[in-house]
ModelCIF file with pLDDT and N, C-alpha, C, O atoms, coordinates in Angstrom:
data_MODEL
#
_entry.id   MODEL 
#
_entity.id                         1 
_entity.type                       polymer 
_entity.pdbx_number_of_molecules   1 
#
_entity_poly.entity_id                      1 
_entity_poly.type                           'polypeptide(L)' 
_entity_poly.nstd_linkage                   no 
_entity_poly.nstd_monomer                   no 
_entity_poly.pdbx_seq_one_letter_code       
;(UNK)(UNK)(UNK)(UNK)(UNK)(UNK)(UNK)(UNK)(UNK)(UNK)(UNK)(UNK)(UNK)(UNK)(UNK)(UNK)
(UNK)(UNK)(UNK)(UNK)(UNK)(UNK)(UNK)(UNK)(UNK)(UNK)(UNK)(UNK)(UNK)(UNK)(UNK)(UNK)
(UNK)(UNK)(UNK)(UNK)(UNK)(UNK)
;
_entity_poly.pdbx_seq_one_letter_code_can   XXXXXXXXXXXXXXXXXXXXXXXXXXXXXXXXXXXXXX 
_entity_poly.pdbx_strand_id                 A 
#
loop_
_entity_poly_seq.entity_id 
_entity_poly_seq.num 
_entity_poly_seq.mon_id 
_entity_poly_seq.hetero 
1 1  UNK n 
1 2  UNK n 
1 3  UNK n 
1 4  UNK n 
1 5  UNK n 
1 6  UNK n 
1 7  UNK n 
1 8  UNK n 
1 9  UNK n 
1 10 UNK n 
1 11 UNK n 
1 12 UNK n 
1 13 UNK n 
1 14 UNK n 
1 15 UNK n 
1 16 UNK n 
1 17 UNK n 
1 18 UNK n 
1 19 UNK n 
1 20 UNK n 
1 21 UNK n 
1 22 UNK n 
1 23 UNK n 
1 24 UNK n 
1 25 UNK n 
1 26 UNK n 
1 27 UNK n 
1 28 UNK n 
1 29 UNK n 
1 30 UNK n 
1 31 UNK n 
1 32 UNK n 
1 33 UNK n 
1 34 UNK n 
1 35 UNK n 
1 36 UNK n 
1 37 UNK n 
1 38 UNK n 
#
_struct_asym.id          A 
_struct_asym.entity_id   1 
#
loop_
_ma_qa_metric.id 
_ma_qa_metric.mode 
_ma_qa_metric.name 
_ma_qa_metric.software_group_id 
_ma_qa_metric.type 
1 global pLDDT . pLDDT 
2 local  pLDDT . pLDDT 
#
_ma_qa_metric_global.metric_id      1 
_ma_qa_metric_global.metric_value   90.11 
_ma_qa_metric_global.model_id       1 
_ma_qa_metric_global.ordinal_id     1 
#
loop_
_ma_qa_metric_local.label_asym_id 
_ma_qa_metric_local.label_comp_id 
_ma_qa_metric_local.label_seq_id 
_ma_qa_metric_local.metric_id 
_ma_qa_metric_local.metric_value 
_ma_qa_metric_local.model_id 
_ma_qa_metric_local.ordinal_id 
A UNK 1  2 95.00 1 1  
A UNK 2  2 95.00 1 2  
A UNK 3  2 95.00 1 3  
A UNK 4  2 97.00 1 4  
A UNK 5  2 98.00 1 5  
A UNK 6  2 98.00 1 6  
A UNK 7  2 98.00 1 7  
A UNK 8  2 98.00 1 8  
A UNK 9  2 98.00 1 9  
A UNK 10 2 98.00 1 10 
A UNK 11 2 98.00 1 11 
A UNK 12 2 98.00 1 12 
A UNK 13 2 98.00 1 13 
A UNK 14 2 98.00 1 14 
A UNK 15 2 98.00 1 15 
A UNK 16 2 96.00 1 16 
A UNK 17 2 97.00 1 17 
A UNK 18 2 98.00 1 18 
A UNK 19 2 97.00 1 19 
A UNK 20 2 95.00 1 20 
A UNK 21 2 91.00 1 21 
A UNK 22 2 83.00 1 22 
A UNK 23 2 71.00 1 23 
A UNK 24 2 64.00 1 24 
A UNK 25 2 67.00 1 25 
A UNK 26 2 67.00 1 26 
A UNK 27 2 71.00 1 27 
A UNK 28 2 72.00 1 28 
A UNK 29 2 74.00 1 29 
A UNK 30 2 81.00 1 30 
A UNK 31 2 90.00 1 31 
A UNK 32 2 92.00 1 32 
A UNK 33 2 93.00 1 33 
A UNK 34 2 91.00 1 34 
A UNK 35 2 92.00 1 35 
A UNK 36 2 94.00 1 36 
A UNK 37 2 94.00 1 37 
A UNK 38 2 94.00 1 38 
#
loop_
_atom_site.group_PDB 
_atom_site.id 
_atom_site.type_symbol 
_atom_site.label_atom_id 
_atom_site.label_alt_id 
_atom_site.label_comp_id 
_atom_site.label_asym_id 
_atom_site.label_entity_id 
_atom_site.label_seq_id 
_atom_site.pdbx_PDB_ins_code 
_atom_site.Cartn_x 
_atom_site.Cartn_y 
_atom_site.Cartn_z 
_atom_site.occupancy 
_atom_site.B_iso_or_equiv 
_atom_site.pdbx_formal_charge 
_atom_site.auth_seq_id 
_atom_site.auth_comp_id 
_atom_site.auth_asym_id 
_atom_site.auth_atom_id 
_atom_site.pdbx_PDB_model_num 
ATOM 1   N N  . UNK A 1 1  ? -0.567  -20.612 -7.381  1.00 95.00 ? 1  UNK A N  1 
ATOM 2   C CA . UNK A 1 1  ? 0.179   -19.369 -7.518  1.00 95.00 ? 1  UNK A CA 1 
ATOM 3   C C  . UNK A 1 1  ? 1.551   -19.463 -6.847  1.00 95.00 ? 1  UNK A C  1 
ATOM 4   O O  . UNK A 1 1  ? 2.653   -19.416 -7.393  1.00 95.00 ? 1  UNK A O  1 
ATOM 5   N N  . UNK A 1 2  ? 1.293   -19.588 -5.706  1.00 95.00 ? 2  UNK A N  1 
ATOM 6   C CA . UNK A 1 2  ? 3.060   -20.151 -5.095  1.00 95.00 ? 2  UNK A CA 1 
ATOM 7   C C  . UNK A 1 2  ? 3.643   -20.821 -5.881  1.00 95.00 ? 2  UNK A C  1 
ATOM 8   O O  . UNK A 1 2  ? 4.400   -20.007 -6.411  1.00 95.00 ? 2  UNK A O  1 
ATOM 9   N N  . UNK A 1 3  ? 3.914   -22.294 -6.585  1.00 95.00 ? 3  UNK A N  1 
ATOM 10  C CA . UNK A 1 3  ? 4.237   -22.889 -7.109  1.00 95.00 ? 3  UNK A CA 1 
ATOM 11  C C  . UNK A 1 3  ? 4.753   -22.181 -8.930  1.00 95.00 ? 3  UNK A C  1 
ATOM 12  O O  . UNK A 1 3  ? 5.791   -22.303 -9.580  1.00 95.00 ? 3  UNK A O  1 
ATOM 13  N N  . UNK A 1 4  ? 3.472   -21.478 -9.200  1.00 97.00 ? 4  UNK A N  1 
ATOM 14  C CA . UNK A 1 4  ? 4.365   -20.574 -10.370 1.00 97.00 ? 4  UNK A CA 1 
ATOM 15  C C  . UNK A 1 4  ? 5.278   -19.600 -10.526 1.00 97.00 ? 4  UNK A C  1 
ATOM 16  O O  . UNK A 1 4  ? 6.127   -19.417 -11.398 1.00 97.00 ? 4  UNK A O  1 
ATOM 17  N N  . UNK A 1 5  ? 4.801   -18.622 -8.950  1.00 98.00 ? 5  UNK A N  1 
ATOM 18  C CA . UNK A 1 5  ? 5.875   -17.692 -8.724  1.00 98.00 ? 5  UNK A CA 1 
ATOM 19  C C  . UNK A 1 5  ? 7.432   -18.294 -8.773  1.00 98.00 ? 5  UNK A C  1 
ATOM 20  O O  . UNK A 1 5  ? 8.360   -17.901 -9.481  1.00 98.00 ? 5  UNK A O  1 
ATOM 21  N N  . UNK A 1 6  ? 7.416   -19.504 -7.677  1.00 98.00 ? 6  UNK A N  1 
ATOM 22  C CA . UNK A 1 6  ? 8.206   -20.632 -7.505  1.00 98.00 ? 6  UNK A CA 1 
ATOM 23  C C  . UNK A 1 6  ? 9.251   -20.634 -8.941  1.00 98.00 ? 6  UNK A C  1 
ATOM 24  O O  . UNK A 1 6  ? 10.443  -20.327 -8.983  1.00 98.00 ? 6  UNK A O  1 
ATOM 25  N N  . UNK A 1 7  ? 8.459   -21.037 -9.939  1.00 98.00 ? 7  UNK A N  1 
ATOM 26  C CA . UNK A 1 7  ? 8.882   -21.231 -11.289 1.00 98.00 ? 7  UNK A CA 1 
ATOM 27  C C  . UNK A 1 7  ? 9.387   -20.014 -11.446 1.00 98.00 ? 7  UNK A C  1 
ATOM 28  O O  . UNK A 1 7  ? 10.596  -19.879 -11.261 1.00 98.00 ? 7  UNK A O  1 
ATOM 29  N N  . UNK A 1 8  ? 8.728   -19.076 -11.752 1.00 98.00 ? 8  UNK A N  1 
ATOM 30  C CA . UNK A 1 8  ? 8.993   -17.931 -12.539 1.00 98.00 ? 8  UNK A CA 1 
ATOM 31  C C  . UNK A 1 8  ? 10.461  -16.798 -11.507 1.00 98.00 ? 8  UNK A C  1 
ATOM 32  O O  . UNK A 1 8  ? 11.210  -16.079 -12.169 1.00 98.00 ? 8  UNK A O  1 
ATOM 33  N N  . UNK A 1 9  ? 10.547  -16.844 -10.509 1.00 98.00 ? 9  UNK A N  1 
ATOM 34  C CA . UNK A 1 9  ? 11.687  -16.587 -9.469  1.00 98.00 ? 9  UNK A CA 1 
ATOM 35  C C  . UNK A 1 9  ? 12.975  -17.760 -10.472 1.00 98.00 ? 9  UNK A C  1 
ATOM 36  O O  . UNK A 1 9  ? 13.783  -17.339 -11.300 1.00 98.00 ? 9  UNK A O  1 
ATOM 37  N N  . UNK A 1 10 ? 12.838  -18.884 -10.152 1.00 98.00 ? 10 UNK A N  1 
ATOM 38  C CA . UNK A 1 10 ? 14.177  -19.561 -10.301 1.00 98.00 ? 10 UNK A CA 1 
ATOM 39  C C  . UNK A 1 10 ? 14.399  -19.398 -11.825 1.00 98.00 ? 10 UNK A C  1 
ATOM 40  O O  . UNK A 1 10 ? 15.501  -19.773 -12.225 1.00 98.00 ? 10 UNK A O  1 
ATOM 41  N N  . UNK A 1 11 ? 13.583  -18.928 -12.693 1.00 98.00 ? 11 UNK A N  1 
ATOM 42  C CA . UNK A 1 11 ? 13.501  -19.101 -14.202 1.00 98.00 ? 11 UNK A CA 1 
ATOM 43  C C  . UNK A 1 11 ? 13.896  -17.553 -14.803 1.00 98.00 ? 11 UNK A C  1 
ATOM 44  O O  . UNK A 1 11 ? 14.011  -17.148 -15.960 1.00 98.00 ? 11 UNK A O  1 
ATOM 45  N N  . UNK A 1 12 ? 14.037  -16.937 -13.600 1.00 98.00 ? 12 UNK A N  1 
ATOM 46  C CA . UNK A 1 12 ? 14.432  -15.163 -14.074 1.00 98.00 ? 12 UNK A CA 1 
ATOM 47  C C  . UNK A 1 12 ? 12.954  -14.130 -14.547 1.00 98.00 ? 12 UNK A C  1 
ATOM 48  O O  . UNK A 1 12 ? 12.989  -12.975 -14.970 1.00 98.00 ? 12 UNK A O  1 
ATOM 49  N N  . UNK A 1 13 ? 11.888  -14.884 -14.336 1.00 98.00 ? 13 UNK A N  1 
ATOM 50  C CA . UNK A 1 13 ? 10.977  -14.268 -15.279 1.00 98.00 ? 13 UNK A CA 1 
ATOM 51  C C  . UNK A 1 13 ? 10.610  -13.294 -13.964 1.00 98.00 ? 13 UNK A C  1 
ATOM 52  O O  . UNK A 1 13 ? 10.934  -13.355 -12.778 1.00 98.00 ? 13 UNK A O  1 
ATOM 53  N N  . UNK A 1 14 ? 9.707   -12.286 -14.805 1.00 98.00 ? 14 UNK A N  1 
ATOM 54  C CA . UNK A 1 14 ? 9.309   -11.244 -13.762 1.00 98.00 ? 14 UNK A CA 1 
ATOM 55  C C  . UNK A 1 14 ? 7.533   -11.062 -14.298 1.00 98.00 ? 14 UNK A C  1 
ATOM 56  O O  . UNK A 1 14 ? 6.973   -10.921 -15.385 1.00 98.00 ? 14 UNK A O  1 
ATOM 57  N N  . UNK A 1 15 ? 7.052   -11.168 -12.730 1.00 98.00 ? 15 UNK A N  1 
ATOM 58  C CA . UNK A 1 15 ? 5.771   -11.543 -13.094 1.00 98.00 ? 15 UNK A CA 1 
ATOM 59  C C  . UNK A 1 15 ? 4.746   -10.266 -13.175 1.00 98.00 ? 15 UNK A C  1 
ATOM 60  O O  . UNK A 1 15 ? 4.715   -9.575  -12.157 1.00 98.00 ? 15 UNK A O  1 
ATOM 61  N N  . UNK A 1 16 ? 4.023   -9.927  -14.109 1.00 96.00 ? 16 UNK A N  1 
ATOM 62  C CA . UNK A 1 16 ? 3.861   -8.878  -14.322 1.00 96.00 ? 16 UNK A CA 1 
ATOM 63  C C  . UNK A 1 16 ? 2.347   -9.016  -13.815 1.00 96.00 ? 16 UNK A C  1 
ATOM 64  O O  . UNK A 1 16 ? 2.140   -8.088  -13.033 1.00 96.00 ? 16 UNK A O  1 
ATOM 65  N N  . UNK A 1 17 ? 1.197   -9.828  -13.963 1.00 97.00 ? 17 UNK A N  1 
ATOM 66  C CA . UNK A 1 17 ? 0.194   -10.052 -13.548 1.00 97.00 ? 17 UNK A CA 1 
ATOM 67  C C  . UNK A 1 17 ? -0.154  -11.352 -13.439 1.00 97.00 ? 17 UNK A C  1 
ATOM 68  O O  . UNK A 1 17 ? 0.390   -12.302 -14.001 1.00 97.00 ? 17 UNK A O  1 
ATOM 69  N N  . UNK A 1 18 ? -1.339  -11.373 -12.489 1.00 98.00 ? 18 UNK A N  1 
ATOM 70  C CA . UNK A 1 18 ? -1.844  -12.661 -11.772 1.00 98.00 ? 18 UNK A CA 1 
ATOM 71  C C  . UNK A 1 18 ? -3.650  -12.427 -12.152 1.00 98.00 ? 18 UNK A C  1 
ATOM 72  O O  . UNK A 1 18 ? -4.508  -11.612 -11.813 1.00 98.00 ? 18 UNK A O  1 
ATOM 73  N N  . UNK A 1 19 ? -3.601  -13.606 -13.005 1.00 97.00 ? 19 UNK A N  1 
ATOM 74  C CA . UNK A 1 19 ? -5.223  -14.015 -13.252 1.00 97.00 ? 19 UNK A CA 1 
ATOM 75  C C  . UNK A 1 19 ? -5.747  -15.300 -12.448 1.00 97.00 ? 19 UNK A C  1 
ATOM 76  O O  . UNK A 1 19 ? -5.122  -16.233 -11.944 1.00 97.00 ? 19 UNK A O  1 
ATOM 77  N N  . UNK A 1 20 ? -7.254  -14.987 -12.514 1.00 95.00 ? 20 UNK A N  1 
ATOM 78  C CA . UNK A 1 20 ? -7.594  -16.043 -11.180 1.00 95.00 ? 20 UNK A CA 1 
ATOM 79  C C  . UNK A 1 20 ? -9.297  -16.050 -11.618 1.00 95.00 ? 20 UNK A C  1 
ATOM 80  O O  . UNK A 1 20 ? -10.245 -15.268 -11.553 1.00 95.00 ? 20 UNK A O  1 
ATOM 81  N N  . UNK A 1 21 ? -9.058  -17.285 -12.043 1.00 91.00 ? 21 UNK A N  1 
ATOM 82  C CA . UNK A 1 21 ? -10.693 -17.765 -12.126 1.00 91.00 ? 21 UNK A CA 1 
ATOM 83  C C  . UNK A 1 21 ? -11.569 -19.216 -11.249 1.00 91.00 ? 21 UNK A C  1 
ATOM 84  O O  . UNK A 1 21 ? -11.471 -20.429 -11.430 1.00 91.00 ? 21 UNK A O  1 
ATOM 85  N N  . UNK A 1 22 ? -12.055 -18.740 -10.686 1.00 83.00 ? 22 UNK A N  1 
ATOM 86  C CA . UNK A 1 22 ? -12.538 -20.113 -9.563  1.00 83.00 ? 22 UNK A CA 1 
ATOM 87  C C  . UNK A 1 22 ? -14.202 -20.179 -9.756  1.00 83.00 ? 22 UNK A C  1 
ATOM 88  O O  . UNK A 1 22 ? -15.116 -19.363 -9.873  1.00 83.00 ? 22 UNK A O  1 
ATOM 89  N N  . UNK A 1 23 ? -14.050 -21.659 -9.720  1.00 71.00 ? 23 UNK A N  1 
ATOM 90  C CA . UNK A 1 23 ? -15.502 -22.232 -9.971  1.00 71.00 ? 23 UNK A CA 1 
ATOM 91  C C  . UNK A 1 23 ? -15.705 -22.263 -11.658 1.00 71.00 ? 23 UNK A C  1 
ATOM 92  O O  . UNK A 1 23 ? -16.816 -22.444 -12.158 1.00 71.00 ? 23 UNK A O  1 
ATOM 93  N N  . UNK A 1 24 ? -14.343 -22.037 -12.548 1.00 64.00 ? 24 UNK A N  1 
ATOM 94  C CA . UNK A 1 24 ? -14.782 -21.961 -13.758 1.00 64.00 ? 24 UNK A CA 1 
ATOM 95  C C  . UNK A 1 24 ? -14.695 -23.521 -14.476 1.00 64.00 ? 24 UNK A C  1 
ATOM 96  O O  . UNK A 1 24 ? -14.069 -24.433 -13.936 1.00 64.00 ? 24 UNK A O  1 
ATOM 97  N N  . UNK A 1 25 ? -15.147 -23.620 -15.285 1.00 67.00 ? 25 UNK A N  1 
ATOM 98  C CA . UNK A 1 25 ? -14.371 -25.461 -15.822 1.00 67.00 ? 25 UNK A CA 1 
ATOM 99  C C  . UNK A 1 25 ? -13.215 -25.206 -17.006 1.00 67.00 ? 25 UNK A C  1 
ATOM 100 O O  . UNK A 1 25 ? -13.118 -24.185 -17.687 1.00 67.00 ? 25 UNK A O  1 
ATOM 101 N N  . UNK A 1 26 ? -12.582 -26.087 -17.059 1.00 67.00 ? 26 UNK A N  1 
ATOM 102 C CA . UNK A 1 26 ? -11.177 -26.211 -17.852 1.00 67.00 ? 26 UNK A CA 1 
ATOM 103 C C  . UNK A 1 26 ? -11.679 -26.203 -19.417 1.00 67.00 ? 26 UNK A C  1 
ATOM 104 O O  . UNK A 1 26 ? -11.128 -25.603 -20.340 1.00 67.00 ? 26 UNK A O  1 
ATOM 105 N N  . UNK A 1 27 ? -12.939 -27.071 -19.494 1.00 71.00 ? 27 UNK A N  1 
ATOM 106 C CA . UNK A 1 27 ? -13.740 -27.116 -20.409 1.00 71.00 ? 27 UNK A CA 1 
ATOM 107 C C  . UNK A 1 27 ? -13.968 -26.290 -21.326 1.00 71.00 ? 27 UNK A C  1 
ATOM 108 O O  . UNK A 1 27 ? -13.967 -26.611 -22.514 1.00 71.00 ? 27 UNK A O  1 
ATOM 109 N N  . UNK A 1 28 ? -14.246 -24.849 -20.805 1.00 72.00 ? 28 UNK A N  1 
ATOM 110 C CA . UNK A 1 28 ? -14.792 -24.329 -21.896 1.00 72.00 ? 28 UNK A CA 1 
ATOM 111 C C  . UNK A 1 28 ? -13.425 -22.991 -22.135 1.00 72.00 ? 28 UNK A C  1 
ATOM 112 O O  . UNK A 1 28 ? -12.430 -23.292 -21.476 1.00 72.00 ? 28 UNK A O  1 
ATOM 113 N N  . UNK A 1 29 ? -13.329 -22.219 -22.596 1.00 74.00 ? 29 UNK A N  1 
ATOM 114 C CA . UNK A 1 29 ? -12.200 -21.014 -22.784 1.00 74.00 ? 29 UNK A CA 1 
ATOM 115 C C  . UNK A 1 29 ? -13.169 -19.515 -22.467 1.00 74.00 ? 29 UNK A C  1 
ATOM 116 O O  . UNK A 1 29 ? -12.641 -18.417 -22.642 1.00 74.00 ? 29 UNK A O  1 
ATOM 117 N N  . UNK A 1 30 ? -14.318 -19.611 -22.089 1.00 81.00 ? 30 UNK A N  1 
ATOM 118 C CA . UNK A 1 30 ? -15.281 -18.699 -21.387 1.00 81.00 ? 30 UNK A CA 1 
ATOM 119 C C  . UNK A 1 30 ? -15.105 -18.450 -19.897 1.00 81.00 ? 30 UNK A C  1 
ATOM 120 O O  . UNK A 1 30 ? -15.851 -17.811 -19.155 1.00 81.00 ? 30 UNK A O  1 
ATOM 121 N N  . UNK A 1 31 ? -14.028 -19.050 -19.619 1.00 90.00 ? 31 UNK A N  1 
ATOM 122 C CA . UNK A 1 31 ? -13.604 -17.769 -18.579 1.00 90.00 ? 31 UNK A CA 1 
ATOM 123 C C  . UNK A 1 31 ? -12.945 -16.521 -18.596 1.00 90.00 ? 31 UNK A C  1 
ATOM 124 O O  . UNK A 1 31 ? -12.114 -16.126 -19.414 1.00 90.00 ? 31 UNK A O  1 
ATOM 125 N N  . UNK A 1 32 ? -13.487 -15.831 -17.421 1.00 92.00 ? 32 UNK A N  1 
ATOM 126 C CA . UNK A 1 32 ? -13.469 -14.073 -17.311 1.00 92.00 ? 32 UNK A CA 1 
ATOM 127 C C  . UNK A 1 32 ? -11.772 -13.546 -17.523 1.00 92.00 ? 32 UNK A C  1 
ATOM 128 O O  . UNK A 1 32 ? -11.218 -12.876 -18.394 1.00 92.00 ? 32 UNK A O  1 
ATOM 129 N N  . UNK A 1 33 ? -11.293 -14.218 -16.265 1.00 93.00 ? 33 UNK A N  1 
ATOM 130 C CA . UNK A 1 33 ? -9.687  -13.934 -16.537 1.00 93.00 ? 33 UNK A CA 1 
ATOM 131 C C  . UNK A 1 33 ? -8.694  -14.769 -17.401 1.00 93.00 ? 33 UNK A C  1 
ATOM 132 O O  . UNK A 1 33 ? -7.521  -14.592 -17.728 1.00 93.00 ? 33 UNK A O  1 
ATOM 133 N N  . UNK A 1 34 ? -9.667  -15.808 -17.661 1.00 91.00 ? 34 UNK A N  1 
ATOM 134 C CA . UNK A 1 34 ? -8.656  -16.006 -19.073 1.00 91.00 ? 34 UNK A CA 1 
ATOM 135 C C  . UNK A 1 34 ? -8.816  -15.276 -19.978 1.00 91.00 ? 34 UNK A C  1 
ATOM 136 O O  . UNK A 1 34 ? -7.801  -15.044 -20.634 1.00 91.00 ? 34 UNK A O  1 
ATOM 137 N N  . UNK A 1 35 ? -9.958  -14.680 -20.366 1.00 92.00 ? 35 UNK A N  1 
ATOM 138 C CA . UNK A 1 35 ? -10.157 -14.022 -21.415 1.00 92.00 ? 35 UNK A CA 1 
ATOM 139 C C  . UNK A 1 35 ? -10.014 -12.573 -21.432 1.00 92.00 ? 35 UNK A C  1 
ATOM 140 O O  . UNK A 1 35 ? -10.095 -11.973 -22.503 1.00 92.00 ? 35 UNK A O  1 
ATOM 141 N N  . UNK A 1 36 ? -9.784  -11.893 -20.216 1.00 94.00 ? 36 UNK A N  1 
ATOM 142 C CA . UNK A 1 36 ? -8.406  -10.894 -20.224 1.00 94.00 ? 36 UNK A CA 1 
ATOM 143 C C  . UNK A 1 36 ? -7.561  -11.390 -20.009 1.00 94.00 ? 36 UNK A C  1 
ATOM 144 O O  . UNK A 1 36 ? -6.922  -10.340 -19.932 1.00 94.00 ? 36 UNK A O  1 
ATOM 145 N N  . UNK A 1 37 ? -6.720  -12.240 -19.773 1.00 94.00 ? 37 UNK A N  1 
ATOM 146 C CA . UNK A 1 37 ? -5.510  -12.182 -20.086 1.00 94.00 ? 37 UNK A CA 1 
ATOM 147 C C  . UNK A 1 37 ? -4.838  -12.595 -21.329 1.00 94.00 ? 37 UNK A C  1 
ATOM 148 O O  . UNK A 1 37 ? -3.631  -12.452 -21.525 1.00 94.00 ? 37 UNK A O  1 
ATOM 149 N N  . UNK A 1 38 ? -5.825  -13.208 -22.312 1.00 94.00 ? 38 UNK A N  1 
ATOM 150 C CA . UNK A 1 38 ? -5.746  -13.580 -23.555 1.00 94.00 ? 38 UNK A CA 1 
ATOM 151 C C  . UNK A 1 38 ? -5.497  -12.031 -24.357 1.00 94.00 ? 38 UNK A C  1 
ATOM 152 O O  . UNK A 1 38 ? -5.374  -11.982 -25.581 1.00 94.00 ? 38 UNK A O  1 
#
């Protein structure tokens, strides 16, 4: 998250929300906050 804010500060963007899924695998697209934020 630091590192994107990071991005998104020097890039002008304005960050409107922060999703956060832990313990999920990259593997599948059945994660919770990816799939609200999708």
């Amino acid at each position: 998250l630091k590192s994107l804010r990071q991005y998104a500060l020097h890039n002008n963007h304005t960050v409107t929300k922060e999703y956060i899924d832990e313990a999920e695998s990259g593997r599948s697209i059945d994660r919770p906050s990816f799939k609200q934020m999708i």
